[in-house]
PDB file of N, CA and C in Angstrom:
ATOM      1  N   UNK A   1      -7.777  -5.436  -4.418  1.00  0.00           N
ATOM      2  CA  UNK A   1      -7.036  -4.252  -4.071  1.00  0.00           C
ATOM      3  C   UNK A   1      -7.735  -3.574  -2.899  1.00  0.00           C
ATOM      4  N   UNK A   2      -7.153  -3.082  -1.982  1.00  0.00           N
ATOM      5  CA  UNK A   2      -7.582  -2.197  -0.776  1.00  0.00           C
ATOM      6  C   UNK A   2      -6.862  -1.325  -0.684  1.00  0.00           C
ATOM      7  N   UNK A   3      -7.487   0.385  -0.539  1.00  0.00           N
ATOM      8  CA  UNK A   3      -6.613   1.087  -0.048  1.00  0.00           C
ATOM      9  C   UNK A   3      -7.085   1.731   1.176  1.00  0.00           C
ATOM     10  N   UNK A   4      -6.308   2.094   1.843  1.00  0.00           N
ATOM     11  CA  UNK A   4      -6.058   2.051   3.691  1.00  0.00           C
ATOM     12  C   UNK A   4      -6.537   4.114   3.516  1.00  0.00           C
ATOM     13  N   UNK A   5      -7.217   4.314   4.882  1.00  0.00           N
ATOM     14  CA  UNK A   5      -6.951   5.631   5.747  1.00  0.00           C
ATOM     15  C   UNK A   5      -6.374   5.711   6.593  1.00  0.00           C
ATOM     16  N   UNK A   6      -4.940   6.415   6.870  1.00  0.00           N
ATOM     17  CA  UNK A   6      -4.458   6.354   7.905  1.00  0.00           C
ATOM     18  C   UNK A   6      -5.224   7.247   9.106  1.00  0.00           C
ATOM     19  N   UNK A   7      -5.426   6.398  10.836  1.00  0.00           N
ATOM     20  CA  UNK A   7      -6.060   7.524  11.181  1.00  0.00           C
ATOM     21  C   UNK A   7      -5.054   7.896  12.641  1.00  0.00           C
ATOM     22  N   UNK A   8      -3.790   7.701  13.110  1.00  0.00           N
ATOM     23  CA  UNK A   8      -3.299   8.249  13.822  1.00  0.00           C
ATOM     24  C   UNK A   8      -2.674   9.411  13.268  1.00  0.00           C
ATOM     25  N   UNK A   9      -1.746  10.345  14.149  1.00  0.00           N
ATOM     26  CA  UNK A   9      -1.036  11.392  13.559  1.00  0.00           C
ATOM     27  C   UNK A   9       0.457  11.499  13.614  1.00  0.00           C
ATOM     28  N   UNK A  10       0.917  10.103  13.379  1.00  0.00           N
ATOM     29  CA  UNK A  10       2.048   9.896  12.724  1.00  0.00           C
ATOM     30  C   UNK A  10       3.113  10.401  13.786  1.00  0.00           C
ATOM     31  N   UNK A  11       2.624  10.384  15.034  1.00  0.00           N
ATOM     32  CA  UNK A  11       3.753  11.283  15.990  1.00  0.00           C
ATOM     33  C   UNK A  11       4.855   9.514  16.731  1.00  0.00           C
ATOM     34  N   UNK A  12       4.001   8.368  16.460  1.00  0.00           N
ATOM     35  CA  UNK A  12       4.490   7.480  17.075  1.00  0.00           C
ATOM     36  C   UNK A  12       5.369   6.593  16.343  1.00  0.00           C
ATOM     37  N   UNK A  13       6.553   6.263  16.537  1.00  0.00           N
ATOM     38  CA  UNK A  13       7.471   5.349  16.139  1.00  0.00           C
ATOM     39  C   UNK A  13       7.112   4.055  16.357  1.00  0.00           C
ATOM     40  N   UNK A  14       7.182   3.566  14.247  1.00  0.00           N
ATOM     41  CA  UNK A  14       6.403   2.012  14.069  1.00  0.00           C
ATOM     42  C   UNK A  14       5.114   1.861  14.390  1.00  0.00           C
ATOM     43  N   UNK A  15       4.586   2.642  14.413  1.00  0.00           N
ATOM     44  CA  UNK A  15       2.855   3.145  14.402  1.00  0.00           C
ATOM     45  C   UNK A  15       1.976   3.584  13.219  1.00  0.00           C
ATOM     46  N   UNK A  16       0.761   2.622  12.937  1.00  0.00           N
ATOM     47  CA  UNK A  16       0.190   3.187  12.336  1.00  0.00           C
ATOM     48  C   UNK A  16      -1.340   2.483  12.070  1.00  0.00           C
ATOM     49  N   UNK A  17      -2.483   3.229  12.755  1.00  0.00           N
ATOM     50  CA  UNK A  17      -3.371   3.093  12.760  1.00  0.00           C
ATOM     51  C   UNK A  17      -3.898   3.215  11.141  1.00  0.00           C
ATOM     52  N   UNK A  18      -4.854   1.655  10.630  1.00  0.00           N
ATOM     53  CA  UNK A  18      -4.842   1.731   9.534  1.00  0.00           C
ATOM     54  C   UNK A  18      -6.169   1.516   9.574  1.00  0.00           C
ATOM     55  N   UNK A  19      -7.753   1.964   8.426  1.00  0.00           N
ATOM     56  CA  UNK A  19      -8.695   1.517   8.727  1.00  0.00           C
ATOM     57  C   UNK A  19      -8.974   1.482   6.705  1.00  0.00           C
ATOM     58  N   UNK A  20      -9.819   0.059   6.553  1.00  0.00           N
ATOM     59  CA  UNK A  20      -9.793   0.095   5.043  1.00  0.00           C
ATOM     60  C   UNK A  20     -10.986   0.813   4.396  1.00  0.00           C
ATOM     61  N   UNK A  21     -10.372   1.315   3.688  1.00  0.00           N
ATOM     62  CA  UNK A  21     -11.603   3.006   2.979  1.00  0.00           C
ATOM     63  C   UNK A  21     -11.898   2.334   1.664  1.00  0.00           C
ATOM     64  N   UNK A  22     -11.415   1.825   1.119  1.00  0.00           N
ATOM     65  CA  UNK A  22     -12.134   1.184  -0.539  1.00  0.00           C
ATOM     66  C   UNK A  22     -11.394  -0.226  -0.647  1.00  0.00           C
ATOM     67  N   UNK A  23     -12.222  -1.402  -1.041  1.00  0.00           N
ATOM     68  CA  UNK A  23     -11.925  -2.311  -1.951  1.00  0.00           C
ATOM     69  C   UNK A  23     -12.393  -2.971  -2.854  1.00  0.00           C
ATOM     70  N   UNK A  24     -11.389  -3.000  -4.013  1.00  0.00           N
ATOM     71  CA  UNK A  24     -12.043  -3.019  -5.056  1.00  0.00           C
ATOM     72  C   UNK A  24     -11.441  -4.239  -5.630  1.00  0.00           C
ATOM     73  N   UNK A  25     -11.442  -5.409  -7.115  1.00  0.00           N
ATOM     74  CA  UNK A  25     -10.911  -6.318  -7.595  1.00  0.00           C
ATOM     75  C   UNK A  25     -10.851  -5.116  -9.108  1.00  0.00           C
ATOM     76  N   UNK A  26      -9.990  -6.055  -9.913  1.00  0.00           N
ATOM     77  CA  UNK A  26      -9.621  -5.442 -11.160  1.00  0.00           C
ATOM     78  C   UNK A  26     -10.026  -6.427 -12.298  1.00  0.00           C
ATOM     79  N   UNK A  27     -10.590  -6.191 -13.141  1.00  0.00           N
ATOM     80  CA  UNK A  27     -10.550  -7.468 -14.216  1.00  0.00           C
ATOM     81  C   UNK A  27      -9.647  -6.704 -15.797  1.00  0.00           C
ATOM     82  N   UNK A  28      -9.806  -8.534 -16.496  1.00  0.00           N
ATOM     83  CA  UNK A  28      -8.648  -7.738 -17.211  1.00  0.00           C
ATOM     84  C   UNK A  28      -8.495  -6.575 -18.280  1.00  0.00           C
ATOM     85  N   UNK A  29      -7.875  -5.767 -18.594  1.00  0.00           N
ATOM     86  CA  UNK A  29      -7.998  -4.315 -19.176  1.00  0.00           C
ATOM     87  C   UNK A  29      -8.215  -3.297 -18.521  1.00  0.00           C
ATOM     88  N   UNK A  30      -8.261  -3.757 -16.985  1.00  0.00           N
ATOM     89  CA  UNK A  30      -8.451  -2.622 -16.182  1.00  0.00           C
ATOM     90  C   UNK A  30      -7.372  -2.440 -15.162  1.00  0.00           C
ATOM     91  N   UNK A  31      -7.233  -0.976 -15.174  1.00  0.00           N
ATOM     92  CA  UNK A  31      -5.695  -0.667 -14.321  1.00  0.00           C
ATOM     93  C   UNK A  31      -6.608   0.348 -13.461  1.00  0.00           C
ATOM     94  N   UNK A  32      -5.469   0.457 -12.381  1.00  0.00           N
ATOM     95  CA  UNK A  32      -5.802   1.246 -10.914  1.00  0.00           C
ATOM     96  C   UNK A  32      -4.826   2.470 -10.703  1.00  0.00           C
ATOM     97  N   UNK A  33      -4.974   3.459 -10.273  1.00  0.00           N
ATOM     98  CA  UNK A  33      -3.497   4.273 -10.043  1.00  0.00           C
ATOM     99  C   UNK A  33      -3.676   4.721  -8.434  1.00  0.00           C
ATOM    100  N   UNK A  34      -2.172   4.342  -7.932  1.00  0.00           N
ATOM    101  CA  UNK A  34      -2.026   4.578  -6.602  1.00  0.00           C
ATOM    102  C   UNK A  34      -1.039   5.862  -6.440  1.00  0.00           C
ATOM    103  N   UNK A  35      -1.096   6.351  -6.189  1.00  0.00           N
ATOM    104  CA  UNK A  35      -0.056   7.985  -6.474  1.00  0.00           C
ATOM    105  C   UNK A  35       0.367   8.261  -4.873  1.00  0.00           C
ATOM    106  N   UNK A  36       1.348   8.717  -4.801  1.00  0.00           N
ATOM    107  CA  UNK A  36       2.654   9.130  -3.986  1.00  0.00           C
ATOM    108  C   UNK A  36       1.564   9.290  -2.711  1.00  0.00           C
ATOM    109  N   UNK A  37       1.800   8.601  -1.530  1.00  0.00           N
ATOM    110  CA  UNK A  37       1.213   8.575   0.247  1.00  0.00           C
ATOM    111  C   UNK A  37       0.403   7.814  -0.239  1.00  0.00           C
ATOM    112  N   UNK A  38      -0.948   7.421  -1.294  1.00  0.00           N
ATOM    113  CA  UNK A  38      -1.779   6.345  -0.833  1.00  0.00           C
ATOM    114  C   UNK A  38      -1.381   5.275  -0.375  1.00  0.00           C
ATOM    115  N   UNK A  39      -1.954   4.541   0.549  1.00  0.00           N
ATOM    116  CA  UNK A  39      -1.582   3.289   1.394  1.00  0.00           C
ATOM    117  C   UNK A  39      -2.254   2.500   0.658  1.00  0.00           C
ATOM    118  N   UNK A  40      -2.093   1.278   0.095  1.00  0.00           N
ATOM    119  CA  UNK A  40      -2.571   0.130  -0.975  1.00  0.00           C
ATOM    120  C   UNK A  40      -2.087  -0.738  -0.055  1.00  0.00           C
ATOM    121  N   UNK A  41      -2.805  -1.649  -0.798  1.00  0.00           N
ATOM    122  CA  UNK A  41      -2.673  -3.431  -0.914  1.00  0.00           C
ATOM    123  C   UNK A  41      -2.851  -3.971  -2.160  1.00  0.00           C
ATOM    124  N   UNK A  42      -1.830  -4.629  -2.477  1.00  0.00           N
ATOM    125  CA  UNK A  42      -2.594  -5.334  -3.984  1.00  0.00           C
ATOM    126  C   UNK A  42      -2.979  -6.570  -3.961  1.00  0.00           C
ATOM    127  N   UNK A  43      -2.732  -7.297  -2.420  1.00  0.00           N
ATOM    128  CA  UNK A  43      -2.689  -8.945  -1.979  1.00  0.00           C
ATOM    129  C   UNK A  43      -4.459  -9.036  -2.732  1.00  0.00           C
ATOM    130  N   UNK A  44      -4.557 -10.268  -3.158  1.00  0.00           N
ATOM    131  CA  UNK A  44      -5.693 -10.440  -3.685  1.00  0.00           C
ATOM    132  C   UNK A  44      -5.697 -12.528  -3.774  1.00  0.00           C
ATOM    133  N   UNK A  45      -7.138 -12.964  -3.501  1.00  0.00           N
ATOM    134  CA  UNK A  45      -6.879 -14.511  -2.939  1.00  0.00           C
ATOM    135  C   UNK A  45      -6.500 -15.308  -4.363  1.00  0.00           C
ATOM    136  N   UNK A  46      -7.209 -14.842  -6.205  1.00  0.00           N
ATOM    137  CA  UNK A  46      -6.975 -15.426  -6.786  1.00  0.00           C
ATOM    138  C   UNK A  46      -5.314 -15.530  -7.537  1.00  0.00           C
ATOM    139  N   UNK A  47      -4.796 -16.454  -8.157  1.00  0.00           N
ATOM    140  CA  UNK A  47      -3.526 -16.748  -9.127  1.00  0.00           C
ATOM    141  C   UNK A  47      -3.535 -15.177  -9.871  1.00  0.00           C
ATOM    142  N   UNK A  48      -3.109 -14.624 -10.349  1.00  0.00           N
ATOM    143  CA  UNK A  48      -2.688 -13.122 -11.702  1.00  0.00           C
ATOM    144  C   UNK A  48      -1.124 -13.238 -11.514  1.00  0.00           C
ATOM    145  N   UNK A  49      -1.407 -12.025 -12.650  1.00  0.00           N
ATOM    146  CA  UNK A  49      -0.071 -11.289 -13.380  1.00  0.00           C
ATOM    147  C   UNK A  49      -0.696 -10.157 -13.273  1.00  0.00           C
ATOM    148  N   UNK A  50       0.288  -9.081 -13.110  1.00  0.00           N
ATOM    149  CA  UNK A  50      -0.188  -7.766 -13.346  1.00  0.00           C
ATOM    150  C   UNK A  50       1.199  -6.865 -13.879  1.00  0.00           C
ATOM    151  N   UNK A  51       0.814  -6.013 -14.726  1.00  0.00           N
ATOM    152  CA  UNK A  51       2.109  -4.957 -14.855  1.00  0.00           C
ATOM    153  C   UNK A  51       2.266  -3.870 -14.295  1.00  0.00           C
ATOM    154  N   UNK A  52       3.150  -3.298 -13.427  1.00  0.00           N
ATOM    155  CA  UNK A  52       3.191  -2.045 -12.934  1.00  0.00           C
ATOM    156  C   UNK A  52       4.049  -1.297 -13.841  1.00  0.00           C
ATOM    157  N   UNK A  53       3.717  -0.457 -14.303  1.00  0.00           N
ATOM    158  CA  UNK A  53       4.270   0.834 -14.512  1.00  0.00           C
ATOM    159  C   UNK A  53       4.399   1.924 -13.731  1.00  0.00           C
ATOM    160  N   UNK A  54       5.701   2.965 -13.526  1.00  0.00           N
ATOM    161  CA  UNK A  54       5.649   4.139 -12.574  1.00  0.00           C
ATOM    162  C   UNK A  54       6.247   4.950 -13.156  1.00  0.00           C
ATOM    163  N   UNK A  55       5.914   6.047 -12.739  1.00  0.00           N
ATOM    164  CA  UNK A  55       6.603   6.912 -13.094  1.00  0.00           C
ATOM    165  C   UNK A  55       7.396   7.647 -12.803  1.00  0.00           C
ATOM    166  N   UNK A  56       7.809   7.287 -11.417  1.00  0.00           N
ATOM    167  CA  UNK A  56       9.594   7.293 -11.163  1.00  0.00           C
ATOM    168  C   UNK A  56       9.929   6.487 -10.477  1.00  0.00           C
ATOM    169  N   UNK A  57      11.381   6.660  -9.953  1.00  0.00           N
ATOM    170  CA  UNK A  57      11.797   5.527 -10.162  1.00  0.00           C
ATOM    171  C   UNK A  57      11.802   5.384  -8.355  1.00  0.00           C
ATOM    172  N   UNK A  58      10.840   4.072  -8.346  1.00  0.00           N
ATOM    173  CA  UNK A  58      10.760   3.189  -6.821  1.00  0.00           C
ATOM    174  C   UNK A  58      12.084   3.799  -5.557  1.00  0.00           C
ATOM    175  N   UNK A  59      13.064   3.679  -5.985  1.00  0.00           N
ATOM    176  CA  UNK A  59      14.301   3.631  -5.093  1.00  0.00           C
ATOM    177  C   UNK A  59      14.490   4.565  -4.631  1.00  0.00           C
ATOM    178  N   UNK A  60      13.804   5.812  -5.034  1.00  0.00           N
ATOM    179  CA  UNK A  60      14.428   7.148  -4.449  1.00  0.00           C
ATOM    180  C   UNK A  60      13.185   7.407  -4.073  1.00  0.00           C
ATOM    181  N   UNK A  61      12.063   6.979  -3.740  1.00  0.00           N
ATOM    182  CA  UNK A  61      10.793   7.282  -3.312  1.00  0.00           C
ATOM    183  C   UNK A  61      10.896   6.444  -1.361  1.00  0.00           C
ATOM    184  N   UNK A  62      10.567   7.492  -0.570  1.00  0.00           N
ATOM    185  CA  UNK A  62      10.043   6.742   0.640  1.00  0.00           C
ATOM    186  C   UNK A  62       9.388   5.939   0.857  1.00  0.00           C
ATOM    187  N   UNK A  63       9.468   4.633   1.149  1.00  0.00           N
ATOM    188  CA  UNK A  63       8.160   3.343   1.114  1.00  0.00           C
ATOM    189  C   UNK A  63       8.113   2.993   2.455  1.00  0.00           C
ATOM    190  N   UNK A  64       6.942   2.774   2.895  1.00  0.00           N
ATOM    191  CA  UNK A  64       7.047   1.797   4.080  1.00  0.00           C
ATOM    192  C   UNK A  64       5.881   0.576   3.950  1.00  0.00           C
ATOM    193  N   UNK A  65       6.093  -0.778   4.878  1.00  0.00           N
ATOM    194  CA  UNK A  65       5.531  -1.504   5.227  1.00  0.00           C
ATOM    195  C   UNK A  65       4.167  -1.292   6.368  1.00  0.00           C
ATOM    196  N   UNK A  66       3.440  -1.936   6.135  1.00  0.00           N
ATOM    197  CA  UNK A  66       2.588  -1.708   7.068  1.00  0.00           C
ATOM    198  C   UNK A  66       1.740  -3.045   7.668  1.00  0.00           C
ATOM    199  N   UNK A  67       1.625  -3.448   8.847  1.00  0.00           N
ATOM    200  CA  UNK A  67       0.590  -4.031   9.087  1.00  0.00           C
ATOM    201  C   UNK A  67      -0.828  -3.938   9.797  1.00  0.00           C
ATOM    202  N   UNK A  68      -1.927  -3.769   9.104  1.00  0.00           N
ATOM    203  CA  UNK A  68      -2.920  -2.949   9.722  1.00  0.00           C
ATOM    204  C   UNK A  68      -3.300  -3.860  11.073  1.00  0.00           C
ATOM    205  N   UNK A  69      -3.138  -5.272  11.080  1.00  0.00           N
ATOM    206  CA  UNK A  69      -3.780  -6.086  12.170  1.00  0.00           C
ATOM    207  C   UNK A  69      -2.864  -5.679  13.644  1.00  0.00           C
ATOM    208  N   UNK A  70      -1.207  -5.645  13.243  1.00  0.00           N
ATOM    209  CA  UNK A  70      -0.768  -5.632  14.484  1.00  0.00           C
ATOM    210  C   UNK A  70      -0.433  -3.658  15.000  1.00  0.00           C
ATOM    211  N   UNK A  71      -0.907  -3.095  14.046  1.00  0.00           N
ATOM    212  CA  UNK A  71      -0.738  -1.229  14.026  1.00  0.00           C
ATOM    213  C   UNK A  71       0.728  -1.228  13.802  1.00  0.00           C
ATOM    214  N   UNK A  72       1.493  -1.719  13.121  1.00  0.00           N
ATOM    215  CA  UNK A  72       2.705  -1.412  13.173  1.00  0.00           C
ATOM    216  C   UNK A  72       3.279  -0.774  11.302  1.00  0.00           C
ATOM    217  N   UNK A  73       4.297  -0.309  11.299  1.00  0.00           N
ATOM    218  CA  UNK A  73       4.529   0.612  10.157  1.00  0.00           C
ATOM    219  C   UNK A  73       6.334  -0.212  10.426  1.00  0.00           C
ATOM    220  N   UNK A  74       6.747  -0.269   9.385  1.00  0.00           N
ATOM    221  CA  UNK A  74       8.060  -0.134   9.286  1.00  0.00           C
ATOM    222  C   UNK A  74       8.617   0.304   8.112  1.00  0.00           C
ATOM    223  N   UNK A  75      10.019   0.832   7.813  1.00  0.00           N
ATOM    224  CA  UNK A  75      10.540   1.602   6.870  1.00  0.00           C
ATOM    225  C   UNK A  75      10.831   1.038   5.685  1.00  0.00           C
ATOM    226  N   UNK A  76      11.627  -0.317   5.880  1.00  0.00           N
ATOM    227  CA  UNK A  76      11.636  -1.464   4.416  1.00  0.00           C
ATOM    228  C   UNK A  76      10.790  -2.178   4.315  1.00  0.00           C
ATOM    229  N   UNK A  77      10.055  -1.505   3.128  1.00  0.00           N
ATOM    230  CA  UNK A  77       8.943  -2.478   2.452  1.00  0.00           C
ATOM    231  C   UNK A  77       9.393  -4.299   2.130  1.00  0.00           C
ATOM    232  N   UNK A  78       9.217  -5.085   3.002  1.00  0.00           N
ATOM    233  CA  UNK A  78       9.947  -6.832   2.634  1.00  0.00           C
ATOM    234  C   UNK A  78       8.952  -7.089   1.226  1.00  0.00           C
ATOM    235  N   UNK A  79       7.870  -7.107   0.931  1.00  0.00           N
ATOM    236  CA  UNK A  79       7.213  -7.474  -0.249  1.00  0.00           C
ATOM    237  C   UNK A  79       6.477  -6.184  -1.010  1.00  0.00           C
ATOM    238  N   UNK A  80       6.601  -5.391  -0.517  1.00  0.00           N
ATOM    239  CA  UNK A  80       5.919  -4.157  -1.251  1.00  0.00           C
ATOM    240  C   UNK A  80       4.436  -4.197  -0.984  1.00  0.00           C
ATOM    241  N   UNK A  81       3.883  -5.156   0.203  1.00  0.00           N
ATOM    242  CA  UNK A  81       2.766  -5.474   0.341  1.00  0.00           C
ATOM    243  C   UNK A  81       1.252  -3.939  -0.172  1.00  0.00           C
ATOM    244  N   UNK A  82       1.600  -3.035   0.966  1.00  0.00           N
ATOM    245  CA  UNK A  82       1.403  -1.719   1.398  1.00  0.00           C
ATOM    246  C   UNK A  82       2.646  -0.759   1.199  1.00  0.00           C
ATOM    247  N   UNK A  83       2.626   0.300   0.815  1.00  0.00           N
ATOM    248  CA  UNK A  83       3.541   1.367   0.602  1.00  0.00           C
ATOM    249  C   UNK A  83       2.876   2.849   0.534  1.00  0.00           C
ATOM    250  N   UNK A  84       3.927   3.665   0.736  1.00  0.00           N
ATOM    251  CA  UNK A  84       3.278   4.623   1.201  1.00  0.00           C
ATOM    252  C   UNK A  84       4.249   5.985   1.151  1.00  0.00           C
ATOM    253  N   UNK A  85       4.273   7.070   0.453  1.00  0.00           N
ATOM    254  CA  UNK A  85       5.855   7.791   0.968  1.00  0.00           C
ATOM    255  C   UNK A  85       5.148   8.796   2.383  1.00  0.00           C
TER     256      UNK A  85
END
C-alpha cells in the first residue's frame, strides 16, 4: 500500500504532482483506512484477496485516477488504482 502527497495546487487541468509519503504492506488481520481526499495505492507485487468495506456509497463520491510517473490526474478512475475526492 502507498499513500501519495499531493504537491501542486490543483490550479492545472489533468495535473497532478504526486510524491510517496508512506508505504506500508498489510498482513493478514490487518486492515488500513483510507478516508475521503487520501490518495492511495493498493497495487502490491504479491497474489491476495482483500475486502473493502465503505461507508458510502463509491458512486456518488468524486474519484480520480492518477499517474504519479507521467503527473497526470484524470476524472474516471479505469481500475480504482489511486482515488481521491
Amino acid at each position: 500500500m502507498t499513500v501519495w502527497d499531493r504537491l501542486d495546487d490543483r490550479r492545472k487541468i489533468n495535473y497532478a504532482e504526486l510524491v510517496k509519503s508512506k508505504k506500508f504492506s498489510l498482513t493478514p488481520r490487518e486492515a488500513a483506512l483510507f478516508d475521503i481526499g487520501v490518495i492511495h495505492s493498493t497495487a502490491h507485487p504479491e497474489l491476495a484477496r482483500w475486502v473493502r468495506v465503505t461507508g458510502a456509497n463509491l458512486d456518488t463520491i468524486e474519484r480520480f485516477t492518477y499517474n504519479p510517473e507521467k503527473i497526470l490526474q484524470a476524472h474516471e478512475p479505469e481500475k480504482n488504482l489511486i482515488v481521491s475526492k
